[in-house]
PDB file of N, CA and C in Angstrom:
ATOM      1  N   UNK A   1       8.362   8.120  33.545  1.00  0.00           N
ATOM      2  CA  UNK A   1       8.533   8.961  32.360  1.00  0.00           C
ATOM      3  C   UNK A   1       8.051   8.227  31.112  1.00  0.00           C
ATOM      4  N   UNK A   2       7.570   9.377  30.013  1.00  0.00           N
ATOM      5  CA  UNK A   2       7.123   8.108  28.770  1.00  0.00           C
ATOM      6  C   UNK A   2       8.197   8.613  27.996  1.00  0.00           C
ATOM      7  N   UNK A   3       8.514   7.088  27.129  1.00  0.00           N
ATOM      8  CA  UNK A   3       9.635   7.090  26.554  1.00  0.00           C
ATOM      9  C   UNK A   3      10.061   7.757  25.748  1.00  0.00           C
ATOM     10  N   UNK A   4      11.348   8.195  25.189  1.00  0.00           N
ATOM     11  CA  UNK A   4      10.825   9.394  23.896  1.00  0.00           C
ATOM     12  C   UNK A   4      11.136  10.865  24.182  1.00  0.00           C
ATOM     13  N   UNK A   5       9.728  11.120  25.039  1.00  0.00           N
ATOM     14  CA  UNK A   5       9.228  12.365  25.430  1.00  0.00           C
ATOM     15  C   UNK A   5       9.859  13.325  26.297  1.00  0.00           C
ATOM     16  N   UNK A   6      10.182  12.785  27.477  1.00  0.00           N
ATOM     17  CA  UNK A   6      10.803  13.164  28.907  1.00  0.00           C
ATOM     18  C   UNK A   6      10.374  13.883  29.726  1.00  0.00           C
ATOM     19  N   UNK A   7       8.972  13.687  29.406  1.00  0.00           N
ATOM     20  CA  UNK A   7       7.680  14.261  30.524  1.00  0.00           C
ATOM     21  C   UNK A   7       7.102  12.735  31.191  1.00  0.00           C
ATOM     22  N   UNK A   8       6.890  13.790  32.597  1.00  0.00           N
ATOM     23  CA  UNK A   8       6.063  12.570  33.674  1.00  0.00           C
ATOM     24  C   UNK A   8       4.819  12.236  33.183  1.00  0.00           C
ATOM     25  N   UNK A   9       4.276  11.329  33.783  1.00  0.00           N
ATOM     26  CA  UNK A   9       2.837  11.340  33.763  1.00  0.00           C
ATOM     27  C   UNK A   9       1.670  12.082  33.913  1.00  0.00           C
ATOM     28  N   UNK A  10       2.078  12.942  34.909  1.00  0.00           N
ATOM     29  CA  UNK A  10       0.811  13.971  34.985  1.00  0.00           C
ATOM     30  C   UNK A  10       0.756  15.173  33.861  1.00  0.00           C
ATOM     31  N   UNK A  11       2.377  15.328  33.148  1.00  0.00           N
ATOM     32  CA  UNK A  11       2.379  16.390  32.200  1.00  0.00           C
ATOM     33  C   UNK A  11       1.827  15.857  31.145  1.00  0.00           C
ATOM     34  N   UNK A  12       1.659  14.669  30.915  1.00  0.00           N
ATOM     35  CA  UNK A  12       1.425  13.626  29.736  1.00  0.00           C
ATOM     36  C   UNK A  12      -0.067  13.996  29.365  1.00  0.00           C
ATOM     37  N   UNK A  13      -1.024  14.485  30.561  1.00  0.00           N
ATOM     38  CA  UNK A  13      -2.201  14.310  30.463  1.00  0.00           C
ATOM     39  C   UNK A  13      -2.695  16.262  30.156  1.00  0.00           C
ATOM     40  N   UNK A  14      -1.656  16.703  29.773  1.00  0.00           N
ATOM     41  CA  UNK A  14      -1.641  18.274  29.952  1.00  0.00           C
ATOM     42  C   UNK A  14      -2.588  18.129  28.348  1.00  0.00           C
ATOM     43  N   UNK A  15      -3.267  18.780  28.119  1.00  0.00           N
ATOM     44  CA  UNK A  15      -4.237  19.031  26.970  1.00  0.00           C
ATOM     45  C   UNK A  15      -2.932  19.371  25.821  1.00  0.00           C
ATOM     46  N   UNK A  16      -2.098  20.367  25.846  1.00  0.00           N
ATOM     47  CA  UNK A  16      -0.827  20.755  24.685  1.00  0.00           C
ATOM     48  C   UNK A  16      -0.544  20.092  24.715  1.00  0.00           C
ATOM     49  N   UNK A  17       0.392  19.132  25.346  1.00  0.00           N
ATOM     50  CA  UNK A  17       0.841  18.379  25.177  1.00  0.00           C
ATOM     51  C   UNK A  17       0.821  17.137  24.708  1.00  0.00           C
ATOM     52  N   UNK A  18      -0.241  16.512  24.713  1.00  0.00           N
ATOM     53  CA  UNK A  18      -1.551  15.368  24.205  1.00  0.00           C
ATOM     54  C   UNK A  18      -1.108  15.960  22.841  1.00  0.00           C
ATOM     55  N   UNK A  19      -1.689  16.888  22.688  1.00  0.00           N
ATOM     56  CA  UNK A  19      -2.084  17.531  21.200  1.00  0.00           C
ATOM     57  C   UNK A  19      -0.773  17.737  20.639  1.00  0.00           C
ATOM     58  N   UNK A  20       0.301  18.186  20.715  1.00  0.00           N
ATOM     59  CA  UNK A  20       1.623  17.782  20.501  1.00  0.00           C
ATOM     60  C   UNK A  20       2.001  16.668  20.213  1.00  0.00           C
ATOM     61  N   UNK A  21       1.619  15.660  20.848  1.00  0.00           N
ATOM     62  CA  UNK A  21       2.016  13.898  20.578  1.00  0.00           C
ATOM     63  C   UNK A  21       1.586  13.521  19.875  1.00  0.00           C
ATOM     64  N   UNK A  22      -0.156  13.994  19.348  1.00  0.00           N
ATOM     65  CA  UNK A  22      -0.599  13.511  18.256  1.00  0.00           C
ATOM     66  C   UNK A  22       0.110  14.166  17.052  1.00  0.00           C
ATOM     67  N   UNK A  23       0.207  15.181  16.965  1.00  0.00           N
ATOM     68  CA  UNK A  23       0.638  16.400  15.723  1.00  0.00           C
ATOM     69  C   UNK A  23       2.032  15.813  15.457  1.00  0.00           C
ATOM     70  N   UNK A  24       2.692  14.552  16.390  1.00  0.00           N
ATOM     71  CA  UNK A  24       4.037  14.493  16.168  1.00  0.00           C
ATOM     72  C   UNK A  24       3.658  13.214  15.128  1.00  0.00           C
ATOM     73  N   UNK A  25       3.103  12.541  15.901  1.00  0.00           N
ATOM     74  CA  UNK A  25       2.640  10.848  15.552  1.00  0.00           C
ATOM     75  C   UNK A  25       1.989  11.341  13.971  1.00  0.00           C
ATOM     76  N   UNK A  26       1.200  12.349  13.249  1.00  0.00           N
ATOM     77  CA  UNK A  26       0.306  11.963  12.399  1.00  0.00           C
ATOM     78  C   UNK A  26       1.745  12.778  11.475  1.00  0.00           C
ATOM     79  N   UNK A  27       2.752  13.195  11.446  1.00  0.00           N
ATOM     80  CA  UNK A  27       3.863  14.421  10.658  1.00  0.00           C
ATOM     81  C   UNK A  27       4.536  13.275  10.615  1.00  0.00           C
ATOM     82  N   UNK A  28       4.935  12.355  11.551  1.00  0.00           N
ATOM     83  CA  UNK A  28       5.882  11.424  11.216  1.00  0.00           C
ATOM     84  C   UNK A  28       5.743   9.984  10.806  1.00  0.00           C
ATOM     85  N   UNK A  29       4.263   9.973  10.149  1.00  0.00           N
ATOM     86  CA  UNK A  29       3.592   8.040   9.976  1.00  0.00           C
ATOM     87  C   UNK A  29       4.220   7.371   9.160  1.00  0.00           C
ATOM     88  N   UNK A  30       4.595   6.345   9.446  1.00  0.00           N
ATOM     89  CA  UNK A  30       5.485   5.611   7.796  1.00  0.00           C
ATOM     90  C   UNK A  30       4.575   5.357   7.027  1.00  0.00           C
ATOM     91  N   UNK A  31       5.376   5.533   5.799  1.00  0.00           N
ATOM     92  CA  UNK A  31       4.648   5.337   4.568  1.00  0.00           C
ATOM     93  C   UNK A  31       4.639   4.058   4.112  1.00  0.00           C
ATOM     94  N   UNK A  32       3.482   3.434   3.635  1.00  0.00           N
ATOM     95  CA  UNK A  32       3.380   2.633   3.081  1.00  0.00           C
ATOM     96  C   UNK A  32       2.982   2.388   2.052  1.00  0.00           C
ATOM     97  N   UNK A  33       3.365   1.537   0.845  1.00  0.00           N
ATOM     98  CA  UNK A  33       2.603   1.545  -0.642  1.00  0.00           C
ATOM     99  C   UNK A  33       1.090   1.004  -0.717  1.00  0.00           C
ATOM    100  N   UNK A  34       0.635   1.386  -1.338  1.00  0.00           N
ATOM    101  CA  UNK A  34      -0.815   1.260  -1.508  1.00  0.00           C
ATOM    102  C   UNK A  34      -0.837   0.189  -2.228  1.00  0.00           C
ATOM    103  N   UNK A  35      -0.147   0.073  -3.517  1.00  0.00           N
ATOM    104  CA  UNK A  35      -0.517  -0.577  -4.394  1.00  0.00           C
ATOM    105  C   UNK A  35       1.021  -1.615  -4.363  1.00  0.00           C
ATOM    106  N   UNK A  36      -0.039  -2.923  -4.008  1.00  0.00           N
ATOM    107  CA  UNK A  36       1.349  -4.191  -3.886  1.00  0.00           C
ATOM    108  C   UNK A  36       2.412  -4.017  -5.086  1.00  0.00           C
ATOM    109  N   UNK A  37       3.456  -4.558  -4.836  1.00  0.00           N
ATOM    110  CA  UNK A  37       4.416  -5.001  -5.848  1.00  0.00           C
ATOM    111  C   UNK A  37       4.159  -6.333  -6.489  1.00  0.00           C
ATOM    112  N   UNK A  38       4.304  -6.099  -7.871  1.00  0.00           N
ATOM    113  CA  UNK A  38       4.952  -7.008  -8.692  1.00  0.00           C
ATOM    114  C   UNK A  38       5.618  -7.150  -9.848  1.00  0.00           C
ATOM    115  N   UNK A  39       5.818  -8.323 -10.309  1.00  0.00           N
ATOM    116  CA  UNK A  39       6.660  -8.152 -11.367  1.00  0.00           C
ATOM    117  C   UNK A  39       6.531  -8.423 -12.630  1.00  0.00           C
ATOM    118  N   UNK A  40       6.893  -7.170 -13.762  1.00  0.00           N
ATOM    119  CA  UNK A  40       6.580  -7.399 -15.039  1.00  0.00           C
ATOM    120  C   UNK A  40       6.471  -8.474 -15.824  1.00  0.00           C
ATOM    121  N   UNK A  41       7.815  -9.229 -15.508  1.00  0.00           N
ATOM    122  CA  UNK A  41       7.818 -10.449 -16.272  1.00  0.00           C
ATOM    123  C   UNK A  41       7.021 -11.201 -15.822  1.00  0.00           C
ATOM    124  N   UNK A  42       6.797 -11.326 -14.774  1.00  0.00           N
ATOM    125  CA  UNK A  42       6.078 -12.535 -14.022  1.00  0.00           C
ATOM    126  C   UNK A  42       4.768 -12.757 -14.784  1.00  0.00           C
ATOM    127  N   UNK A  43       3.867 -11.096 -15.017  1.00  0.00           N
ATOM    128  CA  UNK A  43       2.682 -11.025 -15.390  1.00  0.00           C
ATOM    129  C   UNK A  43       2.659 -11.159 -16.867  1.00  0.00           C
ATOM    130  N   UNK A  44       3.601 -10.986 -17.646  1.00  0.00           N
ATOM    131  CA  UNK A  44       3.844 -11.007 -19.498  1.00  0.00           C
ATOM    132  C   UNK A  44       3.365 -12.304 -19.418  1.00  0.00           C
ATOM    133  N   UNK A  45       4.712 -13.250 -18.809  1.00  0.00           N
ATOM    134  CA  UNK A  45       5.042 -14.478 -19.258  1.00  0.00           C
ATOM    135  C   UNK A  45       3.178 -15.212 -18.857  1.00  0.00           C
ATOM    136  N   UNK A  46       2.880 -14.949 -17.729  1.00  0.00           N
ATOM    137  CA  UNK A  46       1.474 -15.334 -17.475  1.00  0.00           C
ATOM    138  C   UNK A  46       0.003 -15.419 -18.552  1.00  0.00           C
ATOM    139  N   UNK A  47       0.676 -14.255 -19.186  1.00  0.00           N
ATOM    140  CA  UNK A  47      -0.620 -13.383 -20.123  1.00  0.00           C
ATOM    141  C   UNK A  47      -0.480 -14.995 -21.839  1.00  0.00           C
ATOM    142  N   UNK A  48       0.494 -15.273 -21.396  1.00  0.00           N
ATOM    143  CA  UNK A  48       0.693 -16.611 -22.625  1.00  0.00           C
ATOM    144  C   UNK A  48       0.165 -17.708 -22.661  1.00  0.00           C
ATOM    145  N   UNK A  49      -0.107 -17.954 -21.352  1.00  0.00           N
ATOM    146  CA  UNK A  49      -1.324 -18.991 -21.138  1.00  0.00           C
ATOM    147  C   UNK A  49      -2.518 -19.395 -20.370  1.00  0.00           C
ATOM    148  N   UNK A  50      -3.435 -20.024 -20.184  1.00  0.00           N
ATOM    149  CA  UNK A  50      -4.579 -20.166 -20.103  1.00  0.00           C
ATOM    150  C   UNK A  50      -4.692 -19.087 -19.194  1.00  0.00           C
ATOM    151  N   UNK A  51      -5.621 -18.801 -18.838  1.00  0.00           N
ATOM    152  CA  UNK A  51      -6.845 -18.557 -19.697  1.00  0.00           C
ATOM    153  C   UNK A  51      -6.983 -17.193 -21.072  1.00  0.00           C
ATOM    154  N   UNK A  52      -5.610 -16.548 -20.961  1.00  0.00           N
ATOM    155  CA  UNK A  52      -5.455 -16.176 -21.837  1.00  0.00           C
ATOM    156  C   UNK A  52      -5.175 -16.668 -23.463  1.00  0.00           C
ATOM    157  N   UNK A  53      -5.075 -17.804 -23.824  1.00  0.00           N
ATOM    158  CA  UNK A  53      -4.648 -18.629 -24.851  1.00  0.00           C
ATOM    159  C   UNK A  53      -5.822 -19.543 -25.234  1.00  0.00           C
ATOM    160  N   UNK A  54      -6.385 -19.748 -26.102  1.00  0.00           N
ATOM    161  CA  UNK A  54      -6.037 -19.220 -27.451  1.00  0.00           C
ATOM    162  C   UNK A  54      -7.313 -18.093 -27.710  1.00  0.00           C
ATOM    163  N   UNK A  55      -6.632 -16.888 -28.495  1.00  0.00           N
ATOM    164  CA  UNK A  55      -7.149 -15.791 -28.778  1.00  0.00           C
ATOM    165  C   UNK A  55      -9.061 -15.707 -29.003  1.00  0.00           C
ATOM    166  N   UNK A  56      -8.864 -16.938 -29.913  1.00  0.00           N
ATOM    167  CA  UNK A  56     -10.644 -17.153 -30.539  1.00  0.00           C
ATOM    168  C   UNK A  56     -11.374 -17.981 -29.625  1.00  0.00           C
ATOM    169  N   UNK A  57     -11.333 -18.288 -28.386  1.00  0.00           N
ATOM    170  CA  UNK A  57     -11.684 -18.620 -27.270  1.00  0.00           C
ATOM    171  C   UNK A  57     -11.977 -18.188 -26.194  1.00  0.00           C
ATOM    172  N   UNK A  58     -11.245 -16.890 -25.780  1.00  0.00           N
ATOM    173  CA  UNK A  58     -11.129 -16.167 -24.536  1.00  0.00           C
ATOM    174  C   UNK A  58     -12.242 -15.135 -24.539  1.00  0.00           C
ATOM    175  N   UNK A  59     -12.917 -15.106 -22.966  1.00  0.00           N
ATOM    176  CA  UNK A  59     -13.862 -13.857 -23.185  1.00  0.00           C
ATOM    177  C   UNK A  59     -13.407 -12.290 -23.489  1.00  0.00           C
ATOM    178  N   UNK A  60     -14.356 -11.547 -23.723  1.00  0.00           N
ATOM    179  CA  UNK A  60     -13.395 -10.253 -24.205  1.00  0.00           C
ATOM    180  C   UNK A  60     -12.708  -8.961 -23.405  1.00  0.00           C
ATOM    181  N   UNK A  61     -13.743  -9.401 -21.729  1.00  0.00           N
ATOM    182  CA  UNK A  61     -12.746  -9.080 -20.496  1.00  0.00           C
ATOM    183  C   UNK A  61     -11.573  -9.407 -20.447  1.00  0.00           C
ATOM    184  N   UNK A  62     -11.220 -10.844 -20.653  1.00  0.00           N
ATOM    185  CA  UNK A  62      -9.472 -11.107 -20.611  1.00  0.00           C
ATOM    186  C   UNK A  62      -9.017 -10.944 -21.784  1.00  0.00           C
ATOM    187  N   UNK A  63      -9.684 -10.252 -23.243  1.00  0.00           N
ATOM    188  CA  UNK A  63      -9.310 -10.154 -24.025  1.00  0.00           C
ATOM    189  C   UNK A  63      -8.425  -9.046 -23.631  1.00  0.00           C
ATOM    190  N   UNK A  64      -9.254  -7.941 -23.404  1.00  0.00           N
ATOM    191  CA  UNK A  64      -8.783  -6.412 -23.075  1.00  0.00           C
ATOM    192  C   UNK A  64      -7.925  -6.358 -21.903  1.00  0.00           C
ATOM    193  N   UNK A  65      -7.919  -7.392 -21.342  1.00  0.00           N
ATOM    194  CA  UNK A  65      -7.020  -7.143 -19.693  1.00  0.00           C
ATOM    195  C   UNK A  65      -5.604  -7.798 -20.391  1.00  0.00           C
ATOM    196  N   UNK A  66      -5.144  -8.840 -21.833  1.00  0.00           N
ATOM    197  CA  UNK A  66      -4.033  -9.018 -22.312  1.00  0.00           C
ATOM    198  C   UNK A  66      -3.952  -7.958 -23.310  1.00  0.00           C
ATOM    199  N   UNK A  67      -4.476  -6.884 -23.134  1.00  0.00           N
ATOM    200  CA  UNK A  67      -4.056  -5.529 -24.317  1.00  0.00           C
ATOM    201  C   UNK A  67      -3.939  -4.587 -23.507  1.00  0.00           C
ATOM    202  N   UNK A  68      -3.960  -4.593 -22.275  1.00  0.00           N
ATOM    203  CA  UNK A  68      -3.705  -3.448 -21.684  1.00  0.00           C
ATOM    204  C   UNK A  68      -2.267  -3.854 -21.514  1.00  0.00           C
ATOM    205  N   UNK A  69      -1.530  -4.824 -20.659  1.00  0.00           N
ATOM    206  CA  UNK A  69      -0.595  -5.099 -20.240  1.00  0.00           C
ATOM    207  C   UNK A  69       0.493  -5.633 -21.337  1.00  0.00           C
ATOM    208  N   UNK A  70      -0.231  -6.083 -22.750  1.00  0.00           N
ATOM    209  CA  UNK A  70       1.086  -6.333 -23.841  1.00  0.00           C
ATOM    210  C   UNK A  70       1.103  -5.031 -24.760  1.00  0.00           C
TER     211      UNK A  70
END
């Protein structure tokens, strides 16, 4: 028997039923976050030094990437 299910093997290979297992498997997928975690402070306190520091030094890519986030 497959586990779970409580059909034999030969019903396993029944075309509905196949198609049932998938339709179950793709309705029930865990979710996962896309976009990692992190943490606010972690990234503030970061934005204070190098290569963000000092202002009249920094290119203006990391200029704009410490104005998006302060």
């Amino acid at each position: 028997m497959l586990s779970g299910f409580g059909v034999r093997r030969s019903q396993s290979r029944e075309p509905s039923i196949h198609k049932f297992r998938q339709g179950a498997f793709i309705k029930h997928t865990p979710v996962r976050d896309k976009v990692p975690v992190w943490d606010l402070p972690v990234v503030l306190e970061a934005l204070k030094f190098s290569p963000f520091k000092p202002l009249e030094e920094i290119d203006l890519d990391l200029l704009m990437l410490k104005t998006v986030f302060c």
